[in-house]
PDB file of N, CA and C in Angstrom:
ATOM      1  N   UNK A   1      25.601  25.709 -11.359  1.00  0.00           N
ATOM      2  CA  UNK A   1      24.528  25.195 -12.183  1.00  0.00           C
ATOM      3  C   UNK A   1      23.231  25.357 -11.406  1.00  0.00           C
ATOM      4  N   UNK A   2      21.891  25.652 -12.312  1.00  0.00           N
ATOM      5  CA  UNK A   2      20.921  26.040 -11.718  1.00  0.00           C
ATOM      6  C   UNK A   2      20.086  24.179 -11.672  1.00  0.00           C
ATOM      7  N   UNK A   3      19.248  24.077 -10.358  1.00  0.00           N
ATOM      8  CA  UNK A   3      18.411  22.933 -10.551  1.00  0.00           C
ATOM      9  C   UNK A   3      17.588  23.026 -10.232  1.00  0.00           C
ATOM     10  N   UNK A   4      16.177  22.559 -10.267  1.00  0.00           N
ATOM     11  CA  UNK A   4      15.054  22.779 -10.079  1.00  0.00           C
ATOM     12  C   UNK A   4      14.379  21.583  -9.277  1.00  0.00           C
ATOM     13  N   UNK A   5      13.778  22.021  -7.976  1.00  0.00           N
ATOM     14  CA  UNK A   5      13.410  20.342  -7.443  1.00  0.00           C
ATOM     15  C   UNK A   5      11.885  20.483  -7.144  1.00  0.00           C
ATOM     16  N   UNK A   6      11.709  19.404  -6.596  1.00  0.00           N
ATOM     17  CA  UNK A   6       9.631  19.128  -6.796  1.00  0.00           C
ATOM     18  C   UNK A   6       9.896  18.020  -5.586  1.00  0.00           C
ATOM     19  N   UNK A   7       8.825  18.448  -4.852  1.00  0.00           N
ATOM     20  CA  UNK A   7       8.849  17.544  -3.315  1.00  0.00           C
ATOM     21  C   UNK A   7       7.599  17.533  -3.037  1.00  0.00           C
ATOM     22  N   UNK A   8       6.764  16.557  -2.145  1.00  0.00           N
ATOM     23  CA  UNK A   8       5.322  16.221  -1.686  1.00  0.00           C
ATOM     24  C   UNK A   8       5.406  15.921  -0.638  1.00  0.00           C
ATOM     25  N   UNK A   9       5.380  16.077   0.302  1.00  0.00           N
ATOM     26  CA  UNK A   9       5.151  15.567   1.763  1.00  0.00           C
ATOM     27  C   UNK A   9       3.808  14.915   1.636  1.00  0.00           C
ATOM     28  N   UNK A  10       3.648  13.446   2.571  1.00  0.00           N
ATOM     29  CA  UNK A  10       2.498  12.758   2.721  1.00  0.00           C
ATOM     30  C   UNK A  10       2.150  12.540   4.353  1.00  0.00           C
ATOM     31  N   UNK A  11       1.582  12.301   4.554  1.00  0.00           N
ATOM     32  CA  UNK A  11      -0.275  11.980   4.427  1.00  0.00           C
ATOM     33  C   UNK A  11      -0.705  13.188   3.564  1.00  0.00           C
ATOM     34  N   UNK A  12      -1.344  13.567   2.780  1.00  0.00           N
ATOM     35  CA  UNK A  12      -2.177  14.345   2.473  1.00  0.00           C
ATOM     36  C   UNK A  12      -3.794  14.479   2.646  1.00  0.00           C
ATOM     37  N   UNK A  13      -3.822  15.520   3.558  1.00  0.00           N
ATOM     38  CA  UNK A  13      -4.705  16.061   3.922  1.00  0.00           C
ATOM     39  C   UNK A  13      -5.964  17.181   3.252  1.00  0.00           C
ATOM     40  N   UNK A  14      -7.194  16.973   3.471  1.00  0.00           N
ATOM     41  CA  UNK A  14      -8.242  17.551   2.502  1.00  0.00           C
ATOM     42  C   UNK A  14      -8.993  19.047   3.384  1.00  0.00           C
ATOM     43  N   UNK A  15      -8.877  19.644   2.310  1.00  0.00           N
ATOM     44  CA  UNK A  15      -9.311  20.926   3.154  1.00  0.00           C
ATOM     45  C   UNK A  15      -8.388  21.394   4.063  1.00  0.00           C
ATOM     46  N   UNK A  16      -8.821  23.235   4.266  1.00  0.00           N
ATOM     47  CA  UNK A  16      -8.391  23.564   5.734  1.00  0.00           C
ATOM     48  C   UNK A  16      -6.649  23.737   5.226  1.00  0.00           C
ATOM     49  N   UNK A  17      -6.496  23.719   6.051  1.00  0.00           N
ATOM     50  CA  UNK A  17      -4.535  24.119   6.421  1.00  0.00           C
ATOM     51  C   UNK A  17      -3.892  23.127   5.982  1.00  0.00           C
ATOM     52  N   UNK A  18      -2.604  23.626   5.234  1.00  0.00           N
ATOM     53  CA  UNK A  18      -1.583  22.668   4.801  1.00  0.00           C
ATOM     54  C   UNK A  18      -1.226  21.837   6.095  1.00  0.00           C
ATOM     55  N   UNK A  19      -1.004  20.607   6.027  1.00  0.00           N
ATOM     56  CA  UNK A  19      -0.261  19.753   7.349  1.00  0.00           C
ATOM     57  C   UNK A  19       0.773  20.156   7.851  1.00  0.00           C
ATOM     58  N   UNK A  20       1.216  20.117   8.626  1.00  0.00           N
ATOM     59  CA  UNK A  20       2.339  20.416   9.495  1.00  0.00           C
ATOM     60  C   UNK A  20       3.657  20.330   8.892  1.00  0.00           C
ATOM     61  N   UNK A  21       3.688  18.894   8.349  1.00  0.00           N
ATOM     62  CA  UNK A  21       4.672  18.749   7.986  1.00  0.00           C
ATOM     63  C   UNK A  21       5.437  19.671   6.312  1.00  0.00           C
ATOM     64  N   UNK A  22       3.998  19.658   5.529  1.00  0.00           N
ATOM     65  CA  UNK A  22       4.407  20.899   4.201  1.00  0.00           C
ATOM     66  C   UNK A  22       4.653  21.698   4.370  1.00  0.00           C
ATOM     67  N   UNK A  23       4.019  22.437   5.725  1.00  0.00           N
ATOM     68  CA  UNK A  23       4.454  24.119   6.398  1.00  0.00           C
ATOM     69  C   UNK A  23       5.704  23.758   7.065  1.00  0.00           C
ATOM     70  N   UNK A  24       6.543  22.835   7.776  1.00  0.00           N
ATOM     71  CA  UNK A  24       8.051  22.485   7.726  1.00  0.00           C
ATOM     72  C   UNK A  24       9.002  22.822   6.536  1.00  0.00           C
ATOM     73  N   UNK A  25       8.212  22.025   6.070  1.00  0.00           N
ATOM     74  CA  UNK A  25       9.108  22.343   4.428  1.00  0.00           C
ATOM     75  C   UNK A  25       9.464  22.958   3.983  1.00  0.00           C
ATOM     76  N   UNK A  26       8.023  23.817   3.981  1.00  0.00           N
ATOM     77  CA  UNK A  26       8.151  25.106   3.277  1.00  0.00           C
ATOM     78  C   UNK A  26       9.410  26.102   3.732  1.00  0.00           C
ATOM     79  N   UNK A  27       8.769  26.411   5.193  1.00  0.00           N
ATOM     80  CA  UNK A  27       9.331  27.182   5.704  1.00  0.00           C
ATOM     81  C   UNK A  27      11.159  27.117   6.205  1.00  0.00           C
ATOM     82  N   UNK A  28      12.170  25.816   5.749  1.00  0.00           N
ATOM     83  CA  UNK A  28      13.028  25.711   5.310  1.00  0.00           C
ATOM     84  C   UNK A  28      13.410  26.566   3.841  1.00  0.00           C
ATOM     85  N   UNK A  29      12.756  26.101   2.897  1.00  0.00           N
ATOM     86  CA  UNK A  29      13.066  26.410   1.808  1.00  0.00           C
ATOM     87  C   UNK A  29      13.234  27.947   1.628  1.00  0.00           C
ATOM     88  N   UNK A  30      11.856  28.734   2.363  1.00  0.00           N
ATOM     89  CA  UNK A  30      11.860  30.100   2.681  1.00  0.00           C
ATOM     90  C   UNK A  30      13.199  30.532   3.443  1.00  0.00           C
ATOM     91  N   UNK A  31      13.371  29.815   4.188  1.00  0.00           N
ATOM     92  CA  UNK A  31      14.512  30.827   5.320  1.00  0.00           C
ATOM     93  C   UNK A  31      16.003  30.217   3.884  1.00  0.00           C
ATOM     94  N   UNK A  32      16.083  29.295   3.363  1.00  0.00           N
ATOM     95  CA  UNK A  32      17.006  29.385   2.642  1.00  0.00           C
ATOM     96  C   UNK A  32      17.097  30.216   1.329  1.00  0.00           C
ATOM     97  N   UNK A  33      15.891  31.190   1.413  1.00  0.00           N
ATOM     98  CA  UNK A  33      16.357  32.109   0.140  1.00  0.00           C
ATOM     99  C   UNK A  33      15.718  32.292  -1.020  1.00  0.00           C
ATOM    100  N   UNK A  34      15.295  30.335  -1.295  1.00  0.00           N
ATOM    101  CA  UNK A  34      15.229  29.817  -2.825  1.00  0.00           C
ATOM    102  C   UNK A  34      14.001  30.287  -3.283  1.00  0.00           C
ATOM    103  N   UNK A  35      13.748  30.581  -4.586  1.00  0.00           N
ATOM    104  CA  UNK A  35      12.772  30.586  -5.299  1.00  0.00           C
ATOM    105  C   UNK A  35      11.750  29.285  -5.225  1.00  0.00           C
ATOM    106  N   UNK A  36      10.434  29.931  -4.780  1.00  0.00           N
ATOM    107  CA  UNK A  36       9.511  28.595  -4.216  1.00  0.00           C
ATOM    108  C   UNK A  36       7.655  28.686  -4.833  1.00  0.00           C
ATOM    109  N   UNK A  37       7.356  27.663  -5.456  1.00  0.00           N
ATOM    110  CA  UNK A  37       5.857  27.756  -5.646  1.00  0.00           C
ATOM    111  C   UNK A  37       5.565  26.922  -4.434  1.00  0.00           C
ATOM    112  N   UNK A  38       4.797  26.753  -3.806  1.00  0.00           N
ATOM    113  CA  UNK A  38       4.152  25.438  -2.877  1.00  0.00           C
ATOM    114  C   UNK A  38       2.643  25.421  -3.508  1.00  0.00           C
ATOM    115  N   UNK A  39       2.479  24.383  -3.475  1.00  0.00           N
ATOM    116  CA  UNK A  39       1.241  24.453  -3.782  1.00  0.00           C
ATOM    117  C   UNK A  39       0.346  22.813  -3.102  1.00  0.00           C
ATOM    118  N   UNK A  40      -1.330  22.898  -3.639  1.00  0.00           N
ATOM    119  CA  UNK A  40      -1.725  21.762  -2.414  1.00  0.00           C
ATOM    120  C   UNK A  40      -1.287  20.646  -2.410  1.00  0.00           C
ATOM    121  N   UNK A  41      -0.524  20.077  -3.860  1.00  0.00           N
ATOM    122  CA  UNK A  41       0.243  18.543  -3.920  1.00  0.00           C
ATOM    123  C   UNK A  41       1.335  18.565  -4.161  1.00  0.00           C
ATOM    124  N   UNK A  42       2.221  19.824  -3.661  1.00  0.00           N
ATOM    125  CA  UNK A  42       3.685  20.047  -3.768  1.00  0.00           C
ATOM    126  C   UNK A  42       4.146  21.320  -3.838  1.00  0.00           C
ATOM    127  N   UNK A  43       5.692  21.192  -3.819  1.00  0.00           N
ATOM    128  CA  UNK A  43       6.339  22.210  -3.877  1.00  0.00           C
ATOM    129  C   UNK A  43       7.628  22.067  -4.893  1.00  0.00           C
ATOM    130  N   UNK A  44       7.358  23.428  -5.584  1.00  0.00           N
ATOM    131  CA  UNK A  44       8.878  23.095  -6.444  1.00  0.00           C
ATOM    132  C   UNK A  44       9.253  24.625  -5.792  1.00  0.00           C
ATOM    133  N   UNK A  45      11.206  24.214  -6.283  1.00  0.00           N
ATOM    134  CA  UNK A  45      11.608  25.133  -5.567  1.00  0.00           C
ATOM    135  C   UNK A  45      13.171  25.051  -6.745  1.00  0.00           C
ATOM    136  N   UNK A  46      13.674  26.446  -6.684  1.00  0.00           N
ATOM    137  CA  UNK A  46      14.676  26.947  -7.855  1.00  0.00           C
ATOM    138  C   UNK A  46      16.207  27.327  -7.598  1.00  0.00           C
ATOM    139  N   UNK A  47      17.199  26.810  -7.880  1.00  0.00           N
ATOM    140  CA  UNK A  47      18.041  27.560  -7.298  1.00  0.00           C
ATOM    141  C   UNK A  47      19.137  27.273  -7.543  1.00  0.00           C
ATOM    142  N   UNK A  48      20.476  27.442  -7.197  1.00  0.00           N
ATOM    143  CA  UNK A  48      22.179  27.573  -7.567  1.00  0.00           C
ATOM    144  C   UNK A  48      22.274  25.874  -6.583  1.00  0.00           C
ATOM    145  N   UNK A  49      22.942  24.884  -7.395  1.00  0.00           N
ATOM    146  CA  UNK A  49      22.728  23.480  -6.804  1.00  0.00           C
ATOM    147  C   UNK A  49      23.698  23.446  -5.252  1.00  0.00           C
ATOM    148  N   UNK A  50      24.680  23.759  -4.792  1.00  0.00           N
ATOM    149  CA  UNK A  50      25.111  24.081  -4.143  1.00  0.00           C
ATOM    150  C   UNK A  50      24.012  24.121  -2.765  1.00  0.00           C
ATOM    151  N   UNK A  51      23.690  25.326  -3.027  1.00  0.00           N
ATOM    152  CA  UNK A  51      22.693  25.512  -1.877  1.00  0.00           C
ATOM    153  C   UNK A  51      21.052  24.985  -1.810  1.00  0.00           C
ATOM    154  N   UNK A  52      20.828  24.376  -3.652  1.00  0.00           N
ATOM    155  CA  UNK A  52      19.576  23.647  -3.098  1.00  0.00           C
ATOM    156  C   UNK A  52      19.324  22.295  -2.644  1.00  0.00           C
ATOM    157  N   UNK A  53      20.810  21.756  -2.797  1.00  0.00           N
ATOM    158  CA  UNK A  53      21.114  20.331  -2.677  1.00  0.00           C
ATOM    159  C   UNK A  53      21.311  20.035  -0.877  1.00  0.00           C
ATOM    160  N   UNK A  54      21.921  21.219  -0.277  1.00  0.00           N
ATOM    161  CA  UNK A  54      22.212  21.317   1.084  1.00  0.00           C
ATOM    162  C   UNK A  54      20.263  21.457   1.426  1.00  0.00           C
ATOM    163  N   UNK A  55      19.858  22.438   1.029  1.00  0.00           N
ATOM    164  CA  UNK A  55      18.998  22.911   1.438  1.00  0.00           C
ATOM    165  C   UNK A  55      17.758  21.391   1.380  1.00  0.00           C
ATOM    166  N   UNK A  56      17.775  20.715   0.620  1.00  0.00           N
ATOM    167  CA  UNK A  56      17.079  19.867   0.327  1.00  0.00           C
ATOM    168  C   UNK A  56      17.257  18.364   1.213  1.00  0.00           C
ATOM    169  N   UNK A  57      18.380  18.141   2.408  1.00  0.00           N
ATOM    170  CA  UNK A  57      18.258  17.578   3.085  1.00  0.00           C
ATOM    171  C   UNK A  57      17.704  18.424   4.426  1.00  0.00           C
ATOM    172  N   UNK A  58      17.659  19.527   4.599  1.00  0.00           N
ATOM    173  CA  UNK A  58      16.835  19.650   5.451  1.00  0.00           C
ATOM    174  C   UNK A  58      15.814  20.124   5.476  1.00  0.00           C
ATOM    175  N   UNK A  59      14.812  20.204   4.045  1.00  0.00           N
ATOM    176  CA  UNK A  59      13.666  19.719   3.651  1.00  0.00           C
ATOM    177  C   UNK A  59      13.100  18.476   4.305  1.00  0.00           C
ATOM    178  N   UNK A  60      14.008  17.277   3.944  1.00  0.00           N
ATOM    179  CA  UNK A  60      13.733  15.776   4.276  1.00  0.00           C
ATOM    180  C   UNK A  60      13.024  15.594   5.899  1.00  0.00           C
ATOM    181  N   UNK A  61      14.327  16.575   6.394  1.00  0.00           N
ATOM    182  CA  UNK A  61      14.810  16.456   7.866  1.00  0.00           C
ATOM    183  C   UNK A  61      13.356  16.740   8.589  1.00  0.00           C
ATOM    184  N   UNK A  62      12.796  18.376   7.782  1.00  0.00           N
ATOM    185  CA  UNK A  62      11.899  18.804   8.804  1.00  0.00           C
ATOM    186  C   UNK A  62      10.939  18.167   8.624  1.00  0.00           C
ATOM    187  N   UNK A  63      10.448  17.963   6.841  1.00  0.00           N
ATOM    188  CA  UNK A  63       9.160  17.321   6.887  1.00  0.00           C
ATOM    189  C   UNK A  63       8.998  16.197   7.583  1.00  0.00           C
ATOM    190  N   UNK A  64       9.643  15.127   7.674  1.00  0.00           N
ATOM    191  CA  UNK A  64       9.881  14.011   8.492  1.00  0.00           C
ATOM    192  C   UNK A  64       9.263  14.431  10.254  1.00  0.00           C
ATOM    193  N   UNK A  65      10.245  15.137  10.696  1.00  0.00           N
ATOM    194  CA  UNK A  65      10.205  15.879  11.814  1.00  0.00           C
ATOM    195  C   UNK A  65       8.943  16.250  12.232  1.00  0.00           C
ATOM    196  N   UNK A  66       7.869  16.637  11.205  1.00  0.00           N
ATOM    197  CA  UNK A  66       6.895  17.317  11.210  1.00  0.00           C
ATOM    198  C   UNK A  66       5.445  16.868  11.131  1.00  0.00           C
ATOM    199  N   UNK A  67       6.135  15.043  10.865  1.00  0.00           N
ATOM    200  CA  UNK A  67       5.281  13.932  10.770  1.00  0.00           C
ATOM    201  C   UNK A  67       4.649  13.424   9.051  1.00  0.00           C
ATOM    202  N   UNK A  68       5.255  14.115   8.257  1.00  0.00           N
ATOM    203  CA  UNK A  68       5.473  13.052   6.886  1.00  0.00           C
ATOM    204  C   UNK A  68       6.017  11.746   7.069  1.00  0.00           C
ATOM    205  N   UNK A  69       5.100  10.760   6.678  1.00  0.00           N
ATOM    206  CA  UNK A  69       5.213   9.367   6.434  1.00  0.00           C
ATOM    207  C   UNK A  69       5.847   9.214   5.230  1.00  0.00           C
ATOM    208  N   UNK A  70       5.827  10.197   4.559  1.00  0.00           N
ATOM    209  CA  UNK A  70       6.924   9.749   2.856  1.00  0.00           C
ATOM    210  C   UNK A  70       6.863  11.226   2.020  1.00  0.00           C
ATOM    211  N   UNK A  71       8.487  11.335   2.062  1.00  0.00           N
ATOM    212  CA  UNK A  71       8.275  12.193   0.879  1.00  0.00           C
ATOM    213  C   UNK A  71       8.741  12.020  -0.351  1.00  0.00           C
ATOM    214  N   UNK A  72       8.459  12.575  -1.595  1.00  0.00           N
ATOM    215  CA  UNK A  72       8.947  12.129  -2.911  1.00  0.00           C
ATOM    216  C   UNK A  72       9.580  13.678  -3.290  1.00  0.00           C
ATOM    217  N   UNK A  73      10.399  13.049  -3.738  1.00  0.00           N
ATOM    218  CA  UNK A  73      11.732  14.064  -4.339  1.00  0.00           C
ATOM    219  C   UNK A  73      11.998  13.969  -5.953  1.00  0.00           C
ATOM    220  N   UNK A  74      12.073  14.972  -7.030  1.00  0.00           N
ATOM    221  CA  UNK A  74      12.685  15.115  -8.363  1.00  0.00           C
ATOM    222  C   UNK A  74      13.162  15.774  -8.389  1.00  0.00           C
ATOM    223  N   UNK A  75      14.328  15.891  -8.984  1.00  0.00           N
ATOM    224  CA  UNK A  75      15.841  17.155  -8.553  1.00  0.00           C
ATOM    225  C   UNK A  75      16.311  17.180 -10.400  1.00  0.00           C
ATOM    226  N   UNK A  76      16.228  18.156 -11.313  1.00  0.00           N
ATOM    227  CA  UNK A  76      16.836  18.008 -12.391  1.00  0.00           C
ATOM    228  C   UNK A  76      17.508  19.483 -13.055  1.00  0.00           C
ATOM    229  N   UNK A  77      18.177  19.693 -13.727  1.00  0.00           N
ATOM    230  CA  UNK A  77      18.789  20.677 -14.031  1.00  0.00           C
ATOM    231  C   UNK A  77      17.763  21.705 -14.824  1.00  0.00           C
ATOM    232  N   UNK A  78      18.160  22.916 -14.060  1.00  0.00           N
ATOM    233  CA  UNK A  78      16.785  23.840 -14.551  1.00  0.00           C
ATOM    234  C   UNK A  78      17.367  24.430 -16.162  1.00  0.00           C
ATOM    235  N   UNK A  79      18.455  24.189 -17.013  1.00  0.00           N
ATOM    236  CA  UNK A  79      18.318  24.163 -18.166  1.00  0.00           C
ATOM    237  C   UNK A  79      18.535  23.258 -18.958  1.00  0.00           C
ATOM    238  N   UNK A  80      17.656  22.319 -19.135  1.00  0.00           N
ATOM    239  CA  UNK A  80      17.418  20.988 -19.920  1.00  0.00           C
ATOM    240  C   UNK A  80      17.401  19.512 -18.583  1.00  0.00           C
TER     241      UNK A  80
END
């Protein structure tokens, strides 16, 4: 089954370079493959649940890692 998830890493930061911790993120999601928009108040990202569900704790892991104070997560099935 395909699912579709949406994540924000916080503090959010104005101007200039994504924070540290969204370029963590990101760059998980990248090395795992998945289909990815990022953008300046999030990232959604596409994929076979299996591997975006794995992939999506170490989303948590890095942004955390990377100095996100909170992230918010929506995970729902990408047909309906």
């Amino acid at each position: 089954m395909r699912l579709e998830a949406e994540f924000t890493s916080e503090p959010f930061v104005g101007g200039g370079e994504p924070p540290a911790h969204a370029r963590a993120a990101l760059r998980v999601v990248e090395a795992a493959g998945l289909t990815c928009e990022f953008g300046p108040l999030g990232t959604s990202v596409t994929g076979e649940d299996r591997a975006l569900i794995g992939t999506l704790a170490d989303v948590l892991a890095a942004a955390f890692e990377g100095g996100a104070t909170r992230v918010t997560m929506q995970v729902q099935r990408a047909d309906g």
